[in-house]
Protein backbone atom coordinates (compact mmCIF):
# COMPACT_ATOMS: atom_id res chain seq x y z
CA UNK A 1 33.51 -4.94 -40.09
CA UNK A 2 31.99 -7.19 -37.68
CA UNK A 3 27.65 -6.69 -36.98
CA UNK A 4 27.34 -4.67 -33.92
CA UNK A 5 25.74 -6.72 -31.00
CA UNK A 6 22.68 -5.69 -29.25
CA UNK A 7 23.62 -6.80 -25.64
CA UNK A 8 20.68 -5.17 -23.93
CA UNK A 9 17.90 -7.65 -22.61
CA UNK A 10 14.70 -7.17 -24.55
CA UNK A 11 11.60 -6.31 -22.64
CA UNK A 12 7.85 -6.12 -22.19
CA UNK A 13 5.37 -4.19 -20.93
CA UNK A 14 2.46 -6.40 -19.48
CA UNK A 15 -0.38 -4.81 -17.24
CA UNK A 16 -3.94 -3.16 -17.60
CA UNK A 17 -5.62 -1.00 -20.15
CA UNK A 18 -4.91 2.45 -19.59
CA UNK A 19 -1.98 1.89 -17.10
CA UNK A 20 1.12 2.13 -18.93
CA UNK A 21 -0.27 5.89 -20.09
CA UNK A 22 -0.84 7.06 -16.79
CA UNK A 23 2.58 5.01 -14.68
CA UNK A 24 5.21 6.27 -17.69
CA UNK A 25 6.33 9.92 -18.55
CA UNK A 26 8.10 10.49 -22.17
CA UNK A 27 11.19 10.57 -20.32
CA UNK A 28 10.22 7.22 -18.84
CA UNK A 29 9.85 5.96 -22.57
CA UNK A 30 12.94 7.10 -23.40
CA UNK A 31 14.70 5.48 -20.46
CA UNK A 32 13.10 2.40 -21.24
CA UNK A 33 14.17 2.43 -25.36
CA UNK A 34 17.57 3.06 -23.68
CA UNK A 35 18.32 0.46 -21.35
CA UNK A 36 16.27 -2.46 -23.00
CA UNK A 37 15.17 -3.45 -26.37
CA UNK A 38 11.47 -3.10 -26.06
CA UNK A 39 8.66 -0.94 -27.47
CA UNK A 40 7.37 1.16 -24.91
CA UNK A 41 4.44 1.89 -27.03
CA UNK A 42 3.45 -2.07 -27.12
CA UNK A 43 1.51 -2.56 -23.88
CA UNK A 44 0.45 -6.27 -23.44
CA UNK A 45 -2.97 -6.44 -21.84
CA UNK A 46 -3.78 -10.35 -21.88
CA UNK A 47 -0.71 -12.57 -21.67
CA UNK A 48 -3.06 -15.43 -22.05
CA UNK A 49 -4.34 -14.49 -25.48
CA UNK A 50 -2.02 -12.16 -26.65
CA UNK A 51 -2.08 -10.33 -30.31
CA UNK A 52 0.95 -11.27 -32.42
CA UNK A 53 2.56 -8.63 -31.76
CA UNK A 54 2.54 -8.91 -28.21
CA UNK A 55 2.78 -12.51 -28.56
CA UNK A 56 6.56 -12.66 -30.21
CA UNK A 57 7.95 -10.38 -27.78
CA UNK A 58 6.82 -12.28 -24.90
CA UNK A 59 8.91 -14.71 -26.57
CA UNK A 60 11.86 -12.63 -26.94
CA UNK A 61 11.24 -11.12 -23.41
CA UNK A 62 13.96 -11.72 -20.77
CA UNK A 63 12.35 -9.09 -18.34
CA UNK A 64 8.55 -7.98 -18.00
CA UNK A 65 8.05 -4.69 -16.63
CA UNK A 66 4.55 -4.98 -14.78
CA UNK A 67 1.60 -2.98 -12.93
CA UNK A 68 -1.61 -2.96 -11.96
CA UNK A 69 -3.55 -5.21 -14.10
CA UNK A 70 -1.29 -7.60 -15.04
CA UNK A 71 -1.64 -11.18 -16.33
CA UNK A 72 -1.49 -13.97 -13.70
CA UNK A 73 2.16 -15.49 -14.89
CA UNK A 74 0.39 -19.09 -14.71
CA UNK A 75 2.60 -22.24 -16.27
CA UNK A 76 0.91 -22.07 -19.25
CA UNK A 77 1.78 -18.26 -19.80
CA UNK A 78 5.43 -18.89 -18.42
CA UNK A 79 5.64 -21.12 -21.71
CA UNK A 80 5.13 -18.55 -24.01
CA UNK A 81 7.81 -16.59 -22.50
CA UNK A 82 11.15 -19.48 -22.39
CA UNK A 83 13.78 -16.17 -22.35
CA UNK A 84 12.21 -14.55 -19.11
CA UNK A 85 14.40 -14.31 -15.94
CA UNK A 86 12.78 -11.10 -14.30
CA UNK A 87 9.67 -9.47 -13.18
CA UNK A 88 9.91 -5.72 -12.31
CA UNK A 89 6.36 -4.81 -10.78
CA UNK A 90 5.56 -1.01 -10.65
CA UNK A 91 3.55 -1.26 -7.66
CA UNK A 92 3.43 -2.76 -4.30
CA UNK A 93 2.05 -6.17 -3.80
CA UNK A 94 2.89 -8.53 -6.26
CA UNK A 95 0.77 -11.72 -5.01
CA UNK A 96 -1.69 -11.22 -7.73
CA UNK A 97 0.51 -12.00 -10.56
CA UNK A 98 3.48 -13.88 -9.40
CA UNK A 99 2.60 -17.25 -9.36
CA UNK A 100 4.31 -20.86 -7.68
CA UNK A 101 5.21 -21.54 -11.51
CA UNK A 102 7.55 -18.10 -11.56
CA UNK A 103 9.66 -19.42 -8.49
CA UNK A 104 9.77 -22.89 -9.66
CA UNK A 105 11.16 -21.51 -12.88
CA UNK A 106 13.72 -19.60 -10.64
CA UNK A 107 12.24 -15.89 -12.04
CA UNK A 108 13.87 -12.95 -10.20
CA UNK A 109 11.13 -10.27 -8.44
CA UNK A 110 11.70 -6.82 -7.65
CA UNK A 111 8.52 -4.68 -7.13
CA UNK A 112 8.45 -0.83 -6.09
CA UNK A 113 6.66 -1.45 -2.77
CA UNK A 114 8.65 0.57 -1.06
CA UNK A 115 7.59 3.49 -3.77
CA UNK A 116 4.35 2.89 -2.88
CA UNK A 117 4.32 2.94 0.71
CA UNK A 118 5.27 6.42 1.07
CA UNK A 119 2.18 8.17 0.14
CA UNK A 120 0.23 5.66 2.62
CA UNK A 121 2.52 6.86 5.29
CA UNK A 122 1.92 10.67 4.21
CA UNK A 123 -1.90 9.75 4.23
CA UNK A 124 -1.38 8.36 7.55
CA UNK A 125 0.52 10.68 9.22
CA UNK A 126 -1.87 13.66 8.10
CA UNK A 127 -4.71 11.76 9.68
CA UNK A 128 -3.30 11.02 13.29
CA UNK A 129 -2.63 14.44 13.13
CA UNK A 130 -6.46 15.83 11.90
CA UNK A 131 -7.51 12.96 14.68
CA UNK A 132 -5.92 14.00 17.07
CA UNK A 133 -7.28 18.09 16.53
CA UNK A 134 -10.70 16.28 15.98
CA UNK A 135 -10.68 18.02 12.81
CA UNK A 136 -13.60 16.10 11.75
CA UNK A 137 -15.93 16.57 14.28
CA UNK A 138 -14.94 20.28 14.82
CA UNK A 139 -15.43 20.66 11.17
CA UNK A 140 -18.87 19.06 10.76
CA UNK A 141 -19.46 21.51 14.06
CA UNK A 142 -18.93 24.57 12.11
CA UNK A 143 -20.62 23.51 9.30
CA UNK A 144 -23.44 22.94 11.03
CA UNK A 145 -23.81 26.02 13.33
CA UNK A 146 -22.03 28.67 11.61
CA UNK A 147 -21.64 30.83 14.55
CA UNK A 148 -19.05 31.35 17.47
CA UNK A 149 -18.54 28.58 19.30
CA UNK A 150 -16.22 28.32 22.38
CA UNK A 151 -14.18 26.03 20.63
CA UNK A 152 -11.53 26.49 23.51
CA UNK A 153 -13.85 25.34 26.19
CA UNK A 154 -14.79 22.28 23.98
CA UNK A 155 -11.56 21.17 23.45
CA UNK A 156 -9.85 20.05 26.53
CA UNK A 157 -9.16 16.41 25.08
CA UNK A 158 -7.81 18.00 21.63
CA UNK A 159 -4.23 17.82 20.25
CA UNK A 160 -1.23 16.14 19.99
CA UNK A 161 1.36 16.65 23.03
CA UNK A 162 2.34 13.86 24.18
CA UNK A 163 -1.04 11.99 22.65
CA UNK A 164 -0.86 8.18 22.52
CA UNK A 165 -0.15 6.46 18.99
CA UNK A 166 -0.61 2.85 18.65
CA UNK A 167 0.83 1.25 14.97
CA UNK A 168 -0.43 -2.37 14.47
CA UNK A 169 2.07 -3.87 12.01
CA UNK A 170 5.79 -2.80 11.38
CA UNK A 171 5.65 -3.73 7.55
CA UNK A 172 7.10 -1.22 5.11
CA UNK A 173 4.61 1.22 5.64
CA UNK A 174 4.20 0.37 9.13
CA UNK A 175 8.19 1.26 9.61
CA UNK A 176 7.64 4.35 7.84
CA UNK A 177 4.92 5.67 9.17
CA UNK A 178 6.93 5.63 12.62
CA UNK A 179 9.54 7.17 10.97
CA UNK A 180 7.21 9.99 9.93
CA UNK A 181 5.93 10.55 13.60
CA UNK A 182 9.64 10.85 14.60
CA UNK A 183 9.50 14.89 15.18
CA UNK A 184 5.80 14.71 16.97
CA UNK A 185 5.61 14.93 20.72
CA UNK A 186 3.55 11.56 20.67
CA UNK A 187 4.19 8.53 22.75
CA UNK A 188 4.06 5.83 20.00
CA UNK A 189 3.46 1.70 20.54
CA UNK A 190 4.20 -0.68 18.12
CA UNK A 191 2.62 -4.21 17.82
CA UNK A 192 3.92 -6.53 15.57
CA UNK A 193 4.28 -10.74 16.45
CA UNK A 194 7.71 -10.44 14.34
CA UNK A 195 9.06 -7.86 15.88
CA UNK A 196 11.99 -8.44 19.11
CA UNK A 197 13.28 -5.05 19.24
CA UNK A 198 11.11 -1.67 18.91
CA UNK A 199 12.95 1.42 17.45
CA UNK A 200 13.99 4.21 19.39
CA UNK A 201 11.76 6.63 21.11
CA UNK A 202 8.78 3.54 20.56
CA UNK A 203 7.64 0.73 22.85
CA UNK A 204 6.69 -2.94 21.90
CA UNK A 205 3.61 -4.14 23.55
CA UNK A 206 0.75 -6.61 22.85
CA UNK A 207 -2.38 -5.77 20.70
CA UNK A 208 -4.80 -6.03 23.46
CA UNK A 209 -2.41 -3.00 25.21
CA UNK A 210 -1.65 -1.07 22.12
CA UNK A 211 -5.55 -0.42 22.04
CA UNK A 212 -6.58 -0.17 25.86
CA UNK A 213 -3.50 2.78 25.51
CA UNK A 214 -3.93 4.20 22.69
CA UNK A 215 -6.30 7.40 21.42
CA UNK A 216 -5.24 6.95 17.69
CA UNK A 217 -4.68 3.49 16.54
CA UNK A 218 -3.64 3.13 13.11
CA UNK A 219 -3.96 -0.61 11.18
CA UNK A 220 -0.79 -1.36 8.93
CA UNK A 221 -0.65 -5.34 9.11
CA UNK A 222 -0.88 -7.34 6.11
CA UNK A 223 -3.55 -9.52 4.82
CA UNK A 224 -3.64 -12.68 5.73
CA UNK A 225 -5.45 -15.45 6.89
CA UNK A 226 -3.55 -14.59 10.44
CA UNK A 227 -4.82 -11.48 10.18
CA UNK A 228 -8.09 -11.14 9.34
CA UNK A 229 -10.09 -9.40 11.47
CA UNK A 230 -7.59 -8.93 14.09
CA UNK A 231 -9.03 -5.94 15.16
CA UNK A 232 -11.90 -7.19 16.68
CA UNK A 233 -14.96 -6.75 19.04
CA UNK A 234 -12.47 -7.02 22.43
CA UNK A 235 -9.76 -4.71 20.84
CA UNK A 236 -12.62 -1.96 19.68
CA UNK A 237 -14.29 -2.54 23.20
CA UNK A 238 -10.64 -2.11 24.81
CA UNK A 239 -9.87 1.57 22.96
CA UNK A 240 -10.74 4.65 24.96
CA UNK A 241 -13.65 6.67 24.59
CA UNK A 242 -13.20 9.25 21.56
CA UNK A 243 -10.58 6.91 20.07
CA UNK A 244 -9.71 7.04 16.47
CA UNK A 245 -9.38 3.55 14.63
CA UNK A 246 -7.43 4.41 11.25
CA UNK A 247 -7.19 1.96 8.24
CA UNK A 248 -5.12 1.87 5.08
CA UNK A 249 -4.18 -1.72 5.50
CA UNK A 250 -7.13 -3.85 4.13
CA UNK A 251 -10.67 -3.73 5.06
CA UNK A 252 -11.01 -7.61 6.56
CA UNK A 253 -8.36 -6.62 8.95
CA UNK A 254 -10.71 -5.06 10.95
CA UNK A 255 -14.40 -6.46 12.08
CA UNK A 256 -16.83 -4.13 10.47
CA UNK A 257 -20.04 -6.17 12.57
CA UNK A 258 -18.13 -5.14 15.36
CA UNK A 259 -17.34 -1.62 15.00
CA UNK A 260 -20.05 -0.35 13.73
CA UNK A 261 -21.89 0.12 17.19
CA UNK A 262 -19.01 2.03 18.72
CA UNK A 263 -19.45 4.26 15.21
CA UNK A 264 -23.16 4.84 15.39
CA UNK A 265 -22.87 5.61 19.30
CA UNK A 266 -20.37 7.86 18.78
CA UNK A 267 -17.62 6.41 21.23
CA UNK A 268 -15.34 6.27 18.39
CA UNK A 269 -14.17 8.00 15.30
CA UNK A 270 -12.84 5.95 12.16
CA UNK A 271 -10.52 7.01 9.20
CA UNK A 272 -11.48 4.30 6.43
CA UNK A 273 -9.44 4.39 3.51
CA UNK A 274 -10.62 0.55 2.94
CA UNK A 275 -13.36 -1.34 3.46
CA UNK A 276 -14.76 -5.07 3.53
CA UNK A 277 -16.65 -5.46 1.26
CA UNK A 278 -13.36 -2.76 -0.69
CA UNK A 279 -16.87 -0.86 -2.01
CA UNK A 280 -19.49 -0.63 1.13
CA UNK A 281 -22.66 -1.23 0.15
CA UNK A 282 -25.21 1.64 -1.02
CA UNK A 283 -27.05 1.53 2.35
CA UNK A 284 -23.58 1.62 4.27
CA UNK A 285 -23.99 3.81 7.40
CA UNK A 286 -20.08 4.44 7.00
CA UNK A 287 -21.21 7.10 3.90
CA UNK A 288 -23.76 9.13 6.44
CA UNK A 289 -21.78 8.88 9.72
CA UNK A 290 -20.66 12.27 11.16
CA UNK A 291 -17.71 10.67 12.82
CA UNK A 292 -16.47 8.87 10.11
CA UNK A 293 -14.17 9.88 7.51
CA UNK A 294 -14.10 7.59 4.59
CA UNK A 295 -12.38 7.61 1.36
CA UNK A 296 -11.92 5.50 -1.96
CA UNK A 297 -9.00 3.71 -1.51
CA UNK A 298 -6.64 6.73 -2.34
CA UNK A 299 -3.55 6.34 0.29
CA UNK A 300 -1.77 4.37 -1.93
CA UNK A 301 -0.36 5.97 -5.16
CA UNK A 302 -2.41 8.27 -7.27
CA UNK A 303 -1.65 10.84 -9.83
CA UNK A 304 2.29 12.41 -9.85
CA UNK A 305 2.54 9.50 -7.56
CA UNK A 306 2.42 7.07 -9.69
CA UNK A 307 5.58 8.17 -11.66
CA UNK A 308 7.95 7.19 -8.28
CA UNK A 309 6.93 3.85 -8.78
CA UNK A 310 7.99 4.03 -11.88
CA UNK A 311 11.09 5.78 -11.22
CA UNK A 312 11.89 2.89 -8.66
CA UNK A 313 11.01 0.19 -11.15
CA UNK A 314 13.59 2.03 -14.01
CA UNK A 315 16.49 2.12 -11.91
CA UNK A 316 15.70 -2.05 -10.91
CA UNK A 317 15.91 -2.35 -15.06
CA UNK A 318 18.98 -0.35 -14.80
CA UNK A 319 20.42 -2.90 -12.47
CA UNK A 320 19.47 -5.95 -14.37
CA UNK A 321 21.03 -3.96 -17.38
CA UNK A 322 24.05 -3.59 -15.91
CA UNK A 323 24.32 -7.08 -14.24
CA UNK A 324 23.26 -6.11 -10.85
CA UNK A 325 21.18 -7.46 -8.46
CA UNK A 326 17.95 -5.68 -7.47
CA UNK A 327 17.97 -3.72 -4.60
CA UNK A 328 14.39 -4.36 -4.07
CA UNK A 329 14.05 -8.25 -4.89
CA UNK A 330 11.06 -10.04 -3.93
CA UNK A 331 11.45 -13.67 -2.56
CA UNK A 332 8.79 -16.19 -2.47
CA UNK A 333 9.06 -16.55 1.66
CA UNK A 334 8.66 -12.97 1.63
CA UNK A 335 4.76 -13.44 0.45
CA UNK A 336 4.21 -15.09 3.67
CA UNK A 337 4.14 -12.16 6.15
CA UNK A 338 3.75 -9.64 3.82
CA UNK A 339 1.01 -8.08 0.95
């Protein structure tokens, strides 16, 4: 009898405290124990002063599955790890972690961005629709006077028929975002510098346009030194009275000095699901403003949601397992025009 070989490639977990518990079911466990030789129960917190535990199978690791949290693979922490070949993130961006040192080394990347960018687009889509029934503002009304109101006479610039979208950004969520507002009666603009050829039913135009047209416009561009503040003091100037500026992109993609007077006048309205500084200050005016709806960061993955990201991220293992390549891979020229 010949010893049975163990052909499946040993893995790690590596990301924050508390993570692992809240991105993996039991079944996820058991998927894991399955298709790799790991410990799902071993969750490495600090690859750069790791326990021995965690420190000997980083050096048996040939894939790390990662999340939110995790180490910065720097040279030094790539040494510890001589077997690794992949990187399967559990989350969107992976610039945080990924380092020149893992492309150098030629490390494969696969991350579940595209997990990750549908509850952003579901966030989205609900507010361009609230916007555009000034569900806010009719809300705040009610509240307020708690009687009849002749809401019908008030609302002559409400709804969405044929109500003018304008997406900044065709990145993952940007694309599915429009694919979202597919069934809606809107007329929908797209900017995007990369972008030759807008999908059907949407037309390409510049960002100056998209916001002298558009009642809702809705920020999905990535960060980057191109694109900071890009929605500026001409471009908020440029949108129509009782425009809606919505932003789940990142906060220093929009000028805060600069729309905070159309805020406080109450020319425009503002969905904020980020913010620059990410955590306004306590004397923000964005907390008190009536036409302001601002929230903690939450498009993105939360909860129940967390566990497609992980689903995504199993069946990338389940590739590498197999000898297949991702179907997600990251590539280092990627990181230049995207999160």
């Amino acid at each position: 009898m010949h010893p049975t070989t163990d052909n499946r490639p040993a893995l790690l977990l590596a990301m924050g405290p508390g993570v692992a518990e809240r991105l993996l079911t039991e079944d996820h466990r058991a998927r894991l124990a399955a298709l790799t030789r790991t410990d799902p129960s071993l969750v490495a917190h600090d690859l750069t002063a790791p326990g021995p535990e965690a420190a000997a199978a980083l050096a048996e690791a040939e894939l790390l599955l990662t999340c939110w949290g995790a180490t910065p693979l720097t040279p030094e922490v790539l040494d510890r790890a001589p077997r690794l070949r992949a990187v399967v993130h559990a989350a969107g961006s992976v610039k945080h972690h990924i380092t020149d040192a893992c492309w150098a080394r030629g490390i494969q990347v696969t991350s579940a961005a595209a997990a990750n960018a549908l509850p952003v687009a579901e966030y989205t889509l609900a507010a361009i629709l609230l916007a555009g029934k000034r569900v806010l503002r009719s809300a705040r009304q009610y509240a307020e006077l708690r009687t009849d109101q002749a809401w019908i006479a008030e609302s002559a610039s409400w709804g969405n028929y044929r109500r003018t979208v304008g997406i900044v950004g065709a990145s993952r969520i940007g694309r599915r975002v429009l694919d979202l507002l597919r069934p809606f009666d809107l007329q929908v603009l797209l900017h995007d510098p990369y972008v030759t050829a807008a999908p059907p039913g949407v037309e390409l135009v510049g960002l100056d346009e998209l916001c002298a047209r558009s009642t809702i416009v809705s920020v999905h561009a990535p960060q980057l030194p191109a694109t900071y503040r890009m929605i500026g003091a001409s471009q908020l100037a440029a949108m129509p009275d009782g425009a809606t500026l919505i932003n789940t992109a990142r906060g220093s993609l929009v000028d805060e000095g600069a729309l905070l007077p159309h805020l406080r006048s109450g020319r425009l309205h503002a969905v904020l699901d980020v913010t620059d500084p990410e955590l306004p200050t306590p004397d923000s005016p964005l907390y008190e403003l009536p036409n302001v709806l601002l929230t903690p960061h939450v498009a993105g993955s939360l909860g129940n949601e967390l566990h497609r990201m992980a689903d995504q991220a199993l069946e990338e293992v389940a590739r590498y397992a197999r000898g297949e390549p991702f179907a997600e891979e990251v590539r280092a020229s990627d990181l230049q025009r995207s999160a």
